[in-house]
PDB file of N, CA and C in Angstrom:
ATOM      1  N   UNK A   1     116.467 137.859 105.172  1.00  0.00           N
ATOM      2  CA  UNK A   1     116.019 137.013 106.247  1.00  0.00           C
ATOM      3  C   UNK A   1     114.696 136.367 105.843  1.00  0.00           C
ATOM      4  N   UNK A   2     114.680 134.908 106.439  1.00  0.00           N
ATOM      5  CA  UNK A   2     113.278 134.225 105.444  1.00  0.00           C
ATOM      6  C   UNK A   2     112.307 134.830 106.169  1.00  0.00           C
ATOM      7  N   UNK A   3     111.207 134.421 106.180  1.00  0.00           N
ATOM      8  CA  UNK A   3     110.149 134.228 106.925  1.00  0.00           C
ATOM      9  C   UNK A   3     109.546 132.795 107.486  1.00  0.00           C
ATOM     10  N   UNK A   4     109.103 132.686 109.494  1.00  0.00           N
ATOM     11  CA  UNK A   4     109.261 132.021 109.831  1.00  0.00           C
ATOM     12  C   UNK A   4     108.327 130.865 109.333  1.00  0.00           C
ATOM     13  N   UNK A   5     108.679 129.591 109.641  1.00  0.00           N
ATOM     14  CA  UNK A   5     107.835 128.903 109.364  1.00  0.00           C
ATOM     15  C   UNK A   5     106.265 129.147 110.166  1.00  0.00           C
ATOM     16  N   UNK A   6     105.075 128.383 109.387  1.00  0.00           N
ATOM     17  CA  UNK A   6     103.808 128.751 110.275  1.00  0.00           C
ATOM     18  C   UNK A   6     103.889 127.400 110.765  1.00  0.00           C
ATOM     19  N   UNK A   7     103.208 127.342 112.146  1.00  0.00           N
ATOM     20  CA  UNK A   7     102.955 125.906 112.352  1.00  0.00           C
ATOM     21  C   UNK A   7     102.030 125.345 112.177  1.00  0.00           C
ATOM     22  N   UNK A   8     102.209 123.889 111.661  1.00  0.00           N
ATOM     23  CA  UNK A   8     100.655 123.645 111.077  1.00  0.00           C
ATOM     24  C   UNK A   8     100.248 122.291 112.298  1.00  0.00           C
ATOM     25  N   UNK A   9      98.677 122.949 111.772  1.00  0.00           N
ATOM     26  CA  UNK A   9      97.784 122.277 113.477  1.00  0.00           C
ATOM     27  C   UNK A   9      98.298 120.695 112.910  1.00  0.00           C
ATOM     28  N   UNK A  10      98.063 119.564 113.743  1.00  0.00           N
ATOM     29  CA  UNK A  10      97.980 118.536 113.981  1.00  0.00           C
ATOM     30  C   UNK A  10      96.958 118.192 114.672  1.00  0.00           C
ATOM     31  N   UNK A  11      95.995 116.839 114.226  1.00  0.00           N
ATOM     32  CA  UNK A  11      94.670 116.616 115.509  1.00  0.00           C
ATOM     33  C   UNK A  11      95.444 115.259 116.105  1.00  0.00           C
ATOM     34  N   UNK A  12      96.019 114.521 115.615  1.00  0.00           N
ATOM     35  CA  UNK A  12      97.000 113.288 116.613  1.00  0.00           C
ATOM     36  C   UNK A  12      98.154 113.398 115.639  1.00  0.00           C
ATOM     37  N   UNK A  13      98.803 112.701 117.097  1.00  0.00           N
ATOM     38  CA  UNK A  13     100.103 111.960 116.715  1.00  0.00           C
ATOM     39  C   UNK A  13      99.932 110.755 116.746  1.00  0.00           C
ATOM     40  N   UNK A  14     101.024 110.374 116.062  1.00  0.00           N
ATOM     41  CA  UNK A  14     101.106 108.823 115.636  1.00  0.00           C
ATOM     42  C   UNK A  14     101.472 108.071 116.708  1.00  0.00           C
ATOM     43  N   UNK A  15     100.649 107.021 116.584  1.00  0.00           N
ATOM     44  CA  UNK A  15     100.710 105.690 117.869  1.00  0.00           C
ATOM     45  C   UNK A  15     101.926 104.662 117.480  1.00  0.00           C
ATOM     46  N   UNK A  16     102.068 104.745 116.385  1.00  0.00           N
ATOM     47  CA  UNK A  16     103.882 103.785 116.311  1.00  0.00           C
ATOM     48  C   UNK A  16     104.469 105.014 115.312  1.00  0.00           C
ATOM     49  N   UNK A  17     105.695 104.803 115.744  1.00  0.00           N
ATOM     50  CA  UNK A  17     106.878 105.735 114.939  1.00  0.00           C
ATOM     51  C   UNK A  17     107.690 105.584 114.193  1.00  0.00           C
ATOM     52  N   UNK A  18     107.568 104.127 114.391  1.00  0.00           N
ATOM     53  CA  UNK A  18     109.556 103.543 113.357  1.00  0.00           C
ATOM     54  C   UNK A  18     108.763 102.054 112.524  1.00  0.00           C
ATOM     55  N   UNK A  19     109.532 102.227 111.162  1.00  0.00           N
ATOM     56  CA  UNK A  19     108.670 101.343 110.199  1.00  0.00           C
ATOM     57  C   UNK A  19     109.749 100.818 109.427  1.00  0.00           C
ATOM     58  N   UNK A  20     109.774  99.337 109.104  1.00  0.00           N
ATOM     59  CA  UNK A  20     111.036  99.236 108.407  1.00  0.00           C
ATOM     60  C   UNK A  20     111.193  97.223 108.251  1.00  0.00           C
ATOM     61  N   UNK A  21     111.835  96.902 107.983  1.00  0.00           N
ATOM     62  CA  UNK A  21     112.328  95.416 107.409  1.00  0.00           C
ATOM     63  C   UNK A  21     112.564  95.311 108.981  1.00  0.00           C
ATOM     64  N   UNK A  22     111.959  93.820 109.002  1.00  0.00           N
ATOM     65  CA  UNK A  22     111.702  93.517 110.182  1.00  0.00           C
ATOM     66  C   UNK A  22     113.120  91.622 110.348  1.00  0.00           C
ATOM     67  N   UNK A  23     113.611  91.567 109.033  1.00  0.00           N
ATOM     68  CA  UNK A  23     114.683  90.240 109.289  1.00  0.00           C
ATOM     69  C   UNK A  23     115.532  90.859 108.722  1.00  0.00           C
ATOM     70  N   UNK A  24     116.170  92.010 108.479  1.00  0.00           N
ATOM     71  CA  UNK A  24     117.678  91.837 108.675  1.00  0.00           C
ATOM     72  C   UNK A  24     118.113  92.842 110.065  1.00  0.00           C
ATOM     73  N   UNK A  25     119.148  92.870 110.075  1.00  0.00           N
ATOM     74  CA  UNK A  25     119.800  93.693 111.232  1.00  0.00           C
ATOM     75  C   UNK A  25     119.756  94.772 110.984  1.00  0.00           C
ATOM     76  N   UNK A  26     119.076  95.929 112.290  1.00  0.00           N
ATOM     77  CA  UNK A  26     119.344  96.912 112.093  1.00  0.00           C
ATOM     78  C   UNK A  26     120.135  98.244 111.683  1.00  0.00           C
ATOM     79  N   UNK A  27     121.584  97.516 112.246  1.00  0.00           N
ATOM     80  CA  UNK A  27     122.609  98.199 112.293  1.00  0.00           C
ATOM     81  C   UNK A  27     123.104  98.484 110.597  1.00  0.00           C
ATOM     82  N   UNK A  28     123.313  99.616 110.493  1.00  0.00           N
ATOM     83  CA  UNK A  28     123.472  99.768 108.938  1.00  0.00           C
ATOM     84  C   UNK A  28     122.994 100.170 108.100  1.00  0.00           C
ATOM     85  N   UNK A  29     121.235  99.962 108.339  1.00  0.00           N
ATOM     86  CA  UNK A  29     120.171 100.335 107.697  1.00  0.00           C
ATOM     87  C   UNK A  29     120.134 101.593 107.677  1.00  0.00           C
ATOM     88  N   UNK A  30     119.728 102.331 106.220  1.00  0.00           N
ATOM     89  CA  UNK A  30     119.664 103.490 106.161  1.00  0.00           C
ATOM     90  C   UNK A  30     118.104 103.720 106.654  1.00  0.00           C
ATOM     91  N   UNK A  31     118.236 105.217 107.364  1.00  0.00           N
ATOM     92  CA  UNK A  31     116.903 105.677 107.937  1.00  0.00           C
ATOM     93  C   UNK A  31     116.054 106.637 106.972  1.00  0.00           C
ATOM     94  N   UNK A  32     114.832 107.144 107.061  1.00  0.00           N
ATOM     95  CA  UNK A  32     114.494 108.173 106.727  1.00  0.00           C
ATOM     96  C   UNK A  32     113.486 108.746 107.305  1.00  0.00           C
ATOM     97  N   UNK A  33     113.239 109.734 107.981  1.00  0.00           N
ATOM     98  CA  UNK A  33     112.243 110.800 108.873  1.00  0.00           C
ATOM     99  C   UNK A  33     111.457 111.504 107.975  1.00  0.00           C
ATOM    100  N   UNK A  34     110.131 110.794 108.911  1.00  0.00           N
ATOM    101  CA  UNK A  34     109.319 111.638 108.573  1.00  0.00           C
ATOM    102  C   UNK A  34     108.624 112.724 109.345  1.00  0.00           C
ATOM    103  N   UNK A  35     108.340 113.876 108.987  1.00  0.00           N
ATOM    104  CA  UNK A  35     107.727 115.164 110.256  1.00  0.00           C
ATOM    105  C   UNK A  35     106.489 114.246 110.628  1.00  0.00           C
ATOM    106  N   UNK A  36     106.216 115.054 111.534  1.00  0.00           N
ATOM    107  CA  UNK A  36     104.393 114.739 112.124  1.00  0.00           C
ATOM    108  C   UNK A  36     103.847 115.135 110.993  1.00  0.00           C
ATOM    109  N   UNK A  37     103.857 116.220 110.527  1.00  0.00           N
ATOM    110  CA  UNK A  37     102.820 116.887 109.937  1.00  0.00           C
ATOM    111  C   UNK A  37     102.831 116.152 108.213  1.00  0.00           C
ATOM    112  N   UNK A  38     103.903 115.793 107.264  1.00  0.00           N
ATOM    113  CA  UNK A  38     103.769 114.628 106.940  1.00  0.00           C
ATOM    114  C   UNK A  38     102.502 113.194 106.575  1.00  0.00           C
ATOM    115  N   UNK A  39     103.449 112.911 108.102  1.00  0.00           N
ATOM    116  CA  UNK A  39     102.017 111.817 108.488  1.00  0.00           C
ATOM    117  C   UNK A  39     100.713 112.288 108.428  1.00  0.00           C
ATOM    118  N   UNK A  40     100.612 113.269 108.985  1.00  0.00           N
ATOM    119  CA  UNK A  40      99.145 113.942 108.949  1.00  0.00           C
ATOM    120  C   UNK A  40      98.183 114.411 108.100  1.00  0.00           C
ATOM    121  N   UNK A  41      99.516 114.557 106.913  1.00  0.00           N
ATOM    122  CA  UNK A  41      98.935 114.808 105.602  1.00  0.00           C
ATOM    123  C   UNK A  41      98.388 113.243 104.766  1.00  0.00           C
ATOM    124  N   UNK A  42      99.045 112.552 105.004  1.00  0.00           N
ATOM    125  CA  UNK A  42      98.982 110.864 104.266  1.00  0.00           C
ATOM    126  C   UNK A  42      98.008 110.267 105.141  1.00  0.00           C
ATOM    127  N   UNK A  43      97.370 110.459 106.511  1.00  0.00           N
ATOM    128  CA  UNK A  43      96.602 110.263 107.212  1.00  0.00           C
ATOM    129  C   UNK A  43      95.335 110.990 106.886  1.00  0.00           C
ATOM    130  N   UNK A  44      95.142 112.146 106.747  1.00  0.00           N
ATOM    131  CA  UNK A  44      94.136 112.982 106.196  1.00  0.00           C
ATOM    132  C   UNK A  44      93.804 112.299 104.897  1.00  0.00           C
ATOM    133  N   UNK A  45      94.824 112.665 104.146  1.00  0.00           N
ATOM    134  CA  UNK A  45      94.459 112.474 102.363  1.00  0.00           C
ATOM    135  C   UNK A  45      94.170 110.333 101.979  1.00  0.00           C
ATOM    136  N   UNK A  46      94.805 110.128 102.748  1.00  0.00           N
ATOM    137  CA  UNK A  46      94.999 108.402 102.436  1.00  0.00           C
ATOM    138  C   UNK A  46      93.841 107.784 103.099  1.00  0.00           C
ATOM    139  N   UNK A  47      93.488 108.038 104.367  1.00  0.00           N
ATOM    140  CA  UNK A  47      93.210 107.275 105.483  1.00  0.00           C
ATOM    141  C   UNK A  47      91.421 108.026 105.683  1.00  0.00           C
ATOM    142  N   UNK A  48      91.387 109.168 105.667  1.00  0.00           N
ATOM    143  CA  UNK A  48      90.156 109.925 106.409  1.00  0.00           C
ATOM    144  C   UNK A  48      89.957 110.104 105.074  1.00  0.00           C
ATOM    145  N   UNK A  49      90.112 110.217 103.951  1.00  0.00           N
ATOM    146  CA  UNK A  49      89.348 110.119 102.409  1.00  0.00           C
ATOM    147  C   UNK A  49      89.018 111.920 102.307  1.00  0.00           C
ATOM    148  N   UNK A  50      90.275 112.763 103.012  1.00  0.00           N
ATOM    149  CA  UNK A  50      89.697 114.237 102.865  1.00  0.00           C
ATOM    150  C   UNK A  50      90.413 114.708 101.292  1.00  0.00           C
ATOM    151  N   UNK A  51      89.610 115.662 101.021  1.00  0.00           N
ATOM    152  CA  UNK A  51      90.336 116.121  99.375  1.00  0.00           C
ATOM    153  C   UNK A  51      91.849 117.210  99.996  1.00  0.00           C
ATOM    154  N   UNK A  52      92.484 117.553  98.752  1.00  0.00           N
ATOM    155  CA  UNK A  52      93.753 118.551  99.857  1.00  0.00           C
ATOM    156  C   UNK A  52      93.062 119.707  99.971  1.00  0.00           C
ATOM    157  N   UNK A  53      91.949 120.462  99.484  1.00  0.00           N
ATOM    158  CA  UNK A  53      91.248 121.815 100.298  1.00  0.00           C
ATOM    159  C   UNK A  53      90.781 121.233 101.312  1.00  0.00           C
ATOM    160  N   UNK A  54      90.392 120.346 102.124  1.00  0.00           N
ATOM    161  CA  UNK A  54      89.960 119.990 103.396  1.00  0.00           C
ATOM    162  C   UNK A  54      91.015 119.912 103.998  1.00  0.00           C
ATOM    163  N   UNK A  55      91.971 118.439 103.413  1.00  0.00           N
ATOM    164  CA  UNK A  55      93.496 118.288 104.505  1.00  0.00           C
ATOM    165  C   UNK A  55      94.078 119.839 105.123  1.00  0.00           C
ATOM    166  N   UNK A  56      94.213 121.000 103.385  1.00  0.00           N
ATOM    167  CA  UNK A  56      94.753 121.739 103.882  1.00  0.00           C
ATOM    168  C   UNK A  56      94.353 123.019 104.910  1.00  0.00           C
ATOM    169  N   UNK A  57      92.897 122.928 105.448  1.00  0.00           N
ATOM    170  CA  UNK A  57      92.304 123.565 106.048  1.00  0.00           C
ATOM    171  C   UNK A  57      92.657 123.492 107.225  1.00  0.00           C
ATOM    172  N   UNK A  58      92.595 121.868 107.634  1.00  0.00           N
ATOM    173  CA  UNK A  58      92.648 120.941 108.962  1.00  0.00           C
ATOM    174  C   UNK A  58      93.879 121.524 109.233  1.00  0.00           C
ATOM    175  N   UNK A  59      95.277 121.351 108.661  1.00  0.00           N
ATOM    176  CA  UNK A  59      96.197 122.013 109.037  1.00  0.00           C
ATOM    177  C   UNK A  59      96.499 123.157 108.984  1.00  0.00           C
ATOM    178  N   UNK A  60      95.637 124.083 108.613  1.00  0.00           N
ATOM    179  CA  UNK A  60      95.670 125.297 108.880  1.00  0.00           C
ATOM    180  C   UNK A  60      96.830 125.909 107.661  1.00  0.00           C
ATOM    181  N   UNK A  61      96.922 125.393 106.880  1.00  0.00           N
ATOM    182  CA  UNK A  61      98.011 125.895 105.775  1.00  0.00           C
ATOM    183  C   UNK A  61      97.221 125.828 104.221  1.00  0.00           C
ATOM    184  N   UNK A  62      97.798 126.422 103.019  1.00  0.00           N
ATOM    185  CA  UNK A  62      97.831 126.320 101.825  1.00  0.00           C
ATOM    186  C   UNK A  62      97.541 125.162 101.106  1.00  0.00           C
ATOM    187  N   UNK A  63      96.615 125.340 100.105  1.00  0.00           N
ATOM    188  CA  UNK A  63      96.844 123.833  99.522  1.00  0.00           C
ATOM    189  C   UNK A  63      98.314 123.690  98.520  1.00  0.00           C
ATOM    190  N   UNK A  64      98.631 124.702  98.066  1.00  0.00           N
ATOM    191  CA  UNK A  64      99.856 124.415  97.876  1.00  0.00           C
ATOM    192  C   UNK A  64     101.136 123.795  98.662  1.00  0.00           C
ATOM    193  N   UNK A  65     101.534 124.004  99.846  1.00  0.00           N
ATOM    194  CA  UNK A  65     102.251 123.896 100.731  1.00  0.00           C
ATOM    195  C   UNK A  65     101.955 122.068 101.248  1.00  0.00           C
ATOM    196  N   UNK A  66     100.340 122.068 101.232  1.00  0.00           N
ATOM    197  CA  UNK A  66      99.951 120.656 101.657  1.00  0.00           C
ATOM    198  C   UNK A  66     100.329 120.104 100.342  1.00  0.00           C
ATOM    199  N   UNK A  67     100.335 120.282  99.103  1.00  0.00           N
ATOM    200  CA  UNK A  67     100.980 119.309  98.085  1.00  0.00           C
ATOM    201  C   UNK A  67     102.344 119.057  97.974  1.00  0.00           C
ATOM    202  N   UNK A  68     103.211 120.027  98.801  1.00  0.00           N
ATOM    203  CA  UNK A  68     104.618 119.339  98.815  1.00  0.00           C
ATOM    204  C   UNK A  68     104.749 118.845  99.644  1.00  0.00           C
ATOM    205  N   UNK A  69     103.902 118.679 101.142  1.00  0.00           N
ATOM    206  CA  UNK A  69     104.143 118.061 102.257  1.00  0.00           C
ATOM    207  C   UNK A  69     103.871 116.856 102.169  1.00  0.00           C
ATOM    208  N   UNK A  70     102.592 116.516 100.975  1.00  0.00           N
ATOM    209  CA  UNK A  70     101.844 115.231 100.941  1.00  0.00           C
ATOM    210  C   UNK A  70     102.905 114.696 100.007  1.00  0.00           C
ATOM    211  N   UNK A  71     103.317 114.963  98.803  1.00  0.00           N
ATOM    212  CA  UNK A  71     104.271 114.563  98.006  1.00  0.00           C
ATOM    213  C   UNK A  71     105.378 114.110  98.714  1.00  0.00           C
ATOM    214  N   UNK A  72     106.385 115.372  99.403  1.00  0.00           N
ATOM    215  CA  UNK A  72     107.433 114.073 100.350  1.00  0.00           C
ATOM    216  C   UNK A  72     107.345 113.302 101.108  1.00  0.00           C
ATOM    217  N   UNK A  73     105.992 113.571 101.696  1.00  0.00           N
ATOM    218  CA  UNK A  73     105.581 112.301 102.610  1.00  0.00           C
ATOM    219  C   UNK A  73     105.539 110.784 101.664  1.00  0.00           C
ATOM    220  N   UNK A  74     104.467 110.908 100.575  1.00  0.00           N
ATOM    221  CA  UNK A  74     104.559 109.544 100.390  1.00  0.00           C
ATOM    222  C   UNK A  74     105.698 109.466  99.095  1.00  0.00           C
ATOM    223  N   UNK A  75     106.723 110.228  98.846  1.00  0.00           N
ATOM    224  CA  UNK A  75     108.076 109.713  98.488  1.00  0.00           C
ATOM    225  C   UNK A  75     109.139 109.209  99.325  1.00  0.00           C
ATOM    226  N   UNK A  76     108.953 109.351 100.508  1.00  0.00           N
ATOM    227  CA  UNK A  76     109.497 108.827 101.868  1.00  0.00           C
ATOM    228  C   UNK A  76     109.135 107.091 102.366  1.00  0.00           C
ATOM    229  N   UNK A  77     107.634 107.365 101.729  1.00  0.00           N
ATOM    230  CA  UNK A  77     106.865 105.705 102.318  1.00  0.00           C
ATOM    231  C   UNK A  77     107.325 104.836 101.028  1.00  0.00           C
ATOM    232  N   UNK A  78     107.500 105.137  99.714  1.00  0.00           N
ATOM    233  CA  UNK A  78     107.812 104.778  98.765  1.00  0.00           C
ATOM    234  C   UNK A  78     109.065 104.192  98.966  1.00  0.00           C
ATOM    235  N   UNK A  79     109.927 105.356  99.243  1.00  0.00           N
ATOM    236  CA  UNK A  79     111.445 104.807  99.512  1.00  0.00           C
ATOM    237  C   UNK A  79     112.119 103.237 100.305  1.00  0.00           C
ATOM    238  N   UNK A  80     110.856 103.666 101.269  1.00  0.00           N
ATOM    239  CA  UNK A  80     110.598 102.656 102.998  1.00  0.00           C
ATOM    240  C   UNK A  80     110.661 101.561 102.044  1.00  0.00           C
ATOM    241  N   UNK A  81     109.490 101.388 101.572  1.00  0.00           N
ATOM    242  CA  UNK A  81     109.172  99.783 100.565  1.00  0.00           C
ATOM    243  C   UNK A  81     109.706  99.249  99.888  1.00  0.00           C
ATOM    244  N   UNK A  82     110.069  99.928  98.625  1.00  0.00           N
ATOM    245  CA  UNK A  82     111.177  99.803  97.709  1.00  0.00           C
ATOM    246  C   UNK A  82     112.264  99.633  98.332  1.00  0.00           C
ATOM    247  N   UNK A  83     113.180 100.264  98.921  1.00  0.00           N
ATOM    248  CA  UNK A  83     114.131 100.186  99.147  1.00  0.00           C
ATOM    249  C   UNK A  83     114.760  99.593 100.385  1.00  0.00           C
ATOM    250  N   UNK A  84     113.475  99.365 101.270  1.00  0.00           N
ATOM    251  CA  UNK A  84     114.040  98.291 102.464  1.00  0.00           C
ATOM    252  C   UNK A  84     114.664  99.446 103.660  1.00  0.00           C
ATOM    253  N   UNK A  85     114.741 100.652 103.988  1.00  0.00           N
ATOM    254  CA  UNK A  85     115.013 101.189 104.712  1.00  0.00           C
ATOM    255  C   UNK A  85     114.036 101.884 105.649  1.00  0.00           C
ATOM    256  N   UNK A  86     114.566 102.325 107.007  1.00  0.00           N
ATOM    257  CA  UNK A  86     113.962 102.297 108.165  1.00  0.00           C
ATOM    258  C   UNK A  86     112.926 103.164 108.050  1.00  0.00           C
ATOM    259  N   UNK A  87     111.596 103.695 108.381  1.00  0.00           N
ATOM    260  CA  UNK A  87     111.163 104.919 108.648  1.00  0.00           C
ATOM    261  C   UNK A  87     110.894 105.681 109.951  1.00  0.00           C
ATOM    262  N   UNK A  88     110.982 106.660 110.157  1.00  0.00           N
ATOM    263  CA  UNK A  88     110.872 107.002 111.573  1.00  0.00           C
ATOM    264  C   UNK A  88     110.394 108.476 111.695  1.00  0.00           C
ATOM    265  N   UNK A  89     109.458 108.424 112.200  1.00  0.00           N
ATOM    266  CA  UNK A  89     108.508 109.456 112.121  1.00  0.00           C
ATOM    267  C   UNK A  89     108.692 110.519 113.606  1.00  0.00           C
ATOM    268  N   UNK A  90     109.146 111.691 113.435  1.00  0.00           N
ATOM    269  CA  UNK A  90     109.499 111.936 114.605  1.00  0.00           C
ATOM    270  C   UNK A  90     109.872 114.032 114.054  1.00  0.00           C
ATOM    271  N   UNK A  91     109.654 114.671 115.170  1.00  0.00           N
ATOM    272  CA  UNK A  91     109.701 116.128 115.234  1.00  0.00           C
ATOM    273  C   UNK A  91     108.733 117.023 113.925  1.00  0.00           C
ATOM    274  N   UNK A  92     109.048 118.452 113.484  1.00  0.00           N
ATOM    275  CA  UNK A  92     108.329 119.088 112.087  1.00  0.00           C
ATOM    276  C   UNK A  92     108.319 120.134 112.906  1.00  0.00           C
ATOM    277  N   UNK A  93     107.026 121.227 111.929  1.00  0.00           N
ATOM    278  CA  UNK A  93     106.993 122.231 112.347  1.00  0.00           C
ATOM    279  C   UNK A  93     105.022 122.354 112.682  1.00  0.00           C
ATOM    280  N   UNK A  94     104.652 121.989 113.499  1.00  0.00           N
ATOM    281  CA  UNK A  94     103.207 121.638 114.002  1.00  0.00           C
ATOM    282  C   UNK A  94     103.052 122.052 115.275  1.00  0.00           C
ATOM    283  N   UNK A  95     101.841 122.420 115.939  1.00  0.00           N
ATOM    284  CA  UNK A  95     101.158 122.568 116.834  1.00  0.00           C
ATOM    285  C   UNK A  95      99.983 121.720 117.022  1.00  0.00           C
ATOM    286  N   UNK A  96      99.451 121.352 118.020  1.00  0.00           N
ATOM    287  CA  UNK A  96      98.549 120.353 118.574  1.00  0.00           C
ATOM    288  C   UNK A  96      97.477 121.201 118.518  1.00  0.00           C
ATOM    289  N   UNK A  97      95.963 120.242 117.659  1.00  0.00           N
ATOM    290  CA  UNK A  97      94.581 121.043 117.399  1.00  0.00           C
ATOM    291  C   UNK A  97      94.105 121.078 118.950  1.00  0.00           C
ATOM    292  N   UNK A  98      93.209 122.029 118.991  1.00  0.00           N
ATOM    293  CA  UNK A  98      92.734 122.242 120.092  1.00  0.00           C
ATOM    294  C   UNK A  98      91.215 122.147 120.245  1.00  0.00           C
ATOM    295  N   UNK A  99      90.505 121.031 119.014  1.00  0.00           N
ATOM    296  CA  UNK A  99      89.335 120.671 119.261  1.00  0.00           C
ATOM    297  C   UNK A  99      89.103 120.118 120.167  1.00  0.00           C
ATOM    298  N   UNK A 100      88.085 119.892 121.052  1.00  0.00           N
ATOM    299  CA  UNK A 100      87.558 119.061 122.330  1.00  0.00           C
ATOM    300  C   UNK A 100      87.007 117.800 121.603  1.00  0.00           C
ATOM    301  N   UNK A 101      86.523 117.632 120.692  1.00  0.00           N
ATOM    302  CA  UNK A 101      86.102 116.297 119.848  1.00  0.00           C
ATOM    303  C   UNK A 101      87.385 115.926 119.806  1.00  0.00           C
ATOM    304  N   UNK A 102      88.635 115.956 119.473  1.00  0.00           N
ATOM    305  CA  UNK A 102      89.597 115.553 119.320  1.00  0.00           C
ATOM    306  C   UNK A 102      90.281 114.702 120.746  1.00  0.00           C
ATOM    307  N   UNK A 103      89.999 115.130 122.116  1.00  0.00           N
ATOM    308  CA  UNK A 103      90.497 114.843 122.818  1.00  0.00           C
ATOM    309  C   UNK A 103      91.119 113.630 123.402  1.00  0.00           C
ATOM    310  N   UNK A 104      89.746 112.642 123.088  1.00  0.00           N
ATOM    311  CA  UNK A 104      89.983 111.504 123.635  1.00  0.00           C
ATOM    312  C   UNK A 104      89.962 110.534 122.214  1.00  0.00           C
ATOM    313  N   UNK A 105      90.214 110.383 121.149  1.00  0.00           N
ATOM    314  CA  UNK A 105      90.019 109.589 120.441  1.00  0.00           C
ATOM    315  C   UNK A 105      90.755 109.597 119.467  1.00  0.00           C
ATOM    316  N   UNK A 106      91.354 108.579 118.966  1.00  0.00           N
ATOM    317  CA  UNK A 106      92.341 107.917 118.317  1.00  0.00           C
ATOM    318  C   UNK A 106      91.618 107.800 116.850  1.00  0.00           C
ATOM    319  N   UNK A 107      92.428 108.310 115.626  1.00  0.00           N
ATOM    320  CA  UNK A 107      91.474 107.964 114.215  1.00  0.00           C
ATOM    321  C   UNK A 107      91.490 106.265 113.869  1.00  0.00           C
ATOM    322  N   UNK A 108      92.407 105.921 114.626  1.00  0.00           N
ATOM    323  CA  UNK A 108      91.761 103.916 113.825  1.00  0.00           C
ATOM    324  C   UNK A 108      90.322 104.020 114.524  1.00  0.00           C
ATOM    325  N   UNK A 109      90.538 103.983 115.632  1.00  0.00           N
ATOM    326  CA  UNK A 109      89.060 103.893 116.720  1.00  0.00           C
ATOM    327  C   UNK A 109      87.921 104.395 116.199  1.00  0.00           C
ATOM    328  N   UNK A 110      88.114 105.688 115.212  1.00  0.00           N
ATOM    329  CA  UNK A 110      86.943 106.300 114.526  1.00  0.00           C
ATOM    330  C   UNK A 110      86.588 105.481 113.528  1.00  0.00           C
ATOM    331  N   UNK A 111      87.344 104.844 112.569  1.00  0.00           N
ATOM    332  CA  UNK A 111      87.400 104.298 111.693  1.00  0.00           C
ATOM    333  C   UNK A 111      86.834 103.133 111.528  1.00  0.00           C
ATOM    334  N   UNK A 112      87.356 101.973 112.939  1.00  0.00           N
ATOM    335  CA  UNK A 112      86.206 100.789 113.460  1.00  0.00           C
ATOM    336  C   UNK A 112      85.073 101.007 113.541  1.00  0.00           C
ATOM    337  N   UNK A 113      84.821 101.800 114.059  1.00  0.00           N
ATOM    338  CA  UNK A 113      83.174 102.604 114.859  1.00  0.00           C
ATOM    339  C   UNK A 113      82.793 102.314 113.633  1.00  0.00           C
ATOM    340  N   UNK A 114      83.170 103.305 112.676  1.00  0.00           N
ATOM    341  CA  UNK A 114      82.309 103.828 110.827  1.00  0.00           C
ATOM    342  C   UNK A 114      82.084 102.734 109.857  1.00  0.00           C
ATOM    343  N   UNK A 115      83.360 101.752 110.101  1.00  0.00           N
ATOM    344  CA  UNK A 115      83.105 100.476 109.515  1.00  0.00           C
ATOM    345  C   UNK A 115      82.144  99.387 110.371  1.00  0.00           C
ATOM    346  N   UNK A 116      81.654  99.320 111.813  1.00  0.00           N
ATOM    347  CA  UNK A 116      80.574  99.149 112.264  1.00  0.00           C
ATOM    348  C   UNK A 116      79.271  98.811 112.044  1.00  0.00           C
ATOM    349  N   UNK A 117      78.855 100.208 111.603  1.00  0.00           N
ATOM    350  CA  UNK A 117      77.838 101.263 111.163  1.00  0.00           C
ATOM    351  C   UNK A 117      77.272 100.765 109.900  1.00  0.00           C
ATOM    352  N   UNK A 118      78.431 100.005 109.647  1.00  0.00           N
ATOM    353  CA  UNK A 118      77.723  99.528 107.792  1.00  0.00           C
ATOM    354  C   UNK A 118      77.150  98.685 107.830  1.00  0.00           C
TER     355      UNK A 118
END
């Protein structure tokens, strides 16, 4: 019998979900899902400029574990581009952070602010 998955924290979810070729027809198009946690990793590591001992802190997991999560994540976004198919970001195995800094604020919003500042 395995052992269960851990859940790894999340501080947001994603504000759009589905990514994909925007002139041909949907119907047909192959899809591909991505977890939250995923995103969270390509958001951390891509976006917030954290190294993977930070990302993998934030989520409360391994840095090992965060290198295969970050790896299929952006072999997934890869696929999206190259290959013209849908992405859709949706379910995993995560729990919601429970910082109070976290509450009200969105990371683009942080991100404007910081680019601001300069």
């Amino acid at each position: 019998m395995s052992r269960p998955k851990r859940l790894r924290r999340v501080c947001f979810l994603p504000e759009h979900t589905s990514f994909g070729v925007k002139d041909v027809i949907l119907e047909g198009v192959e899809t591909i899902t991505m977890t939250v946690e995923e995103y969270e990793s390509i958001r951390l590591i891509d976006l917030d400029g954290f190294d993977q001992e930070k990302a993998a802190m934030t989520l409360d997991i391994s840095r090992g574990t965060l290198q295969r999560i970050y790896h299929k994540a952006k072999r997934k976004v890869a696929e999206m581009l190259v290959c013209g198919k849908q992405l859709i970001i949706d379910k995993g195995d995560y729990r919601m952070c429970d910082h109070p800094e976290h509450e009200h604020v969105r990371p683009c919003q942080n991100n404007e602010q910081d680019a601001k500042k300069e």
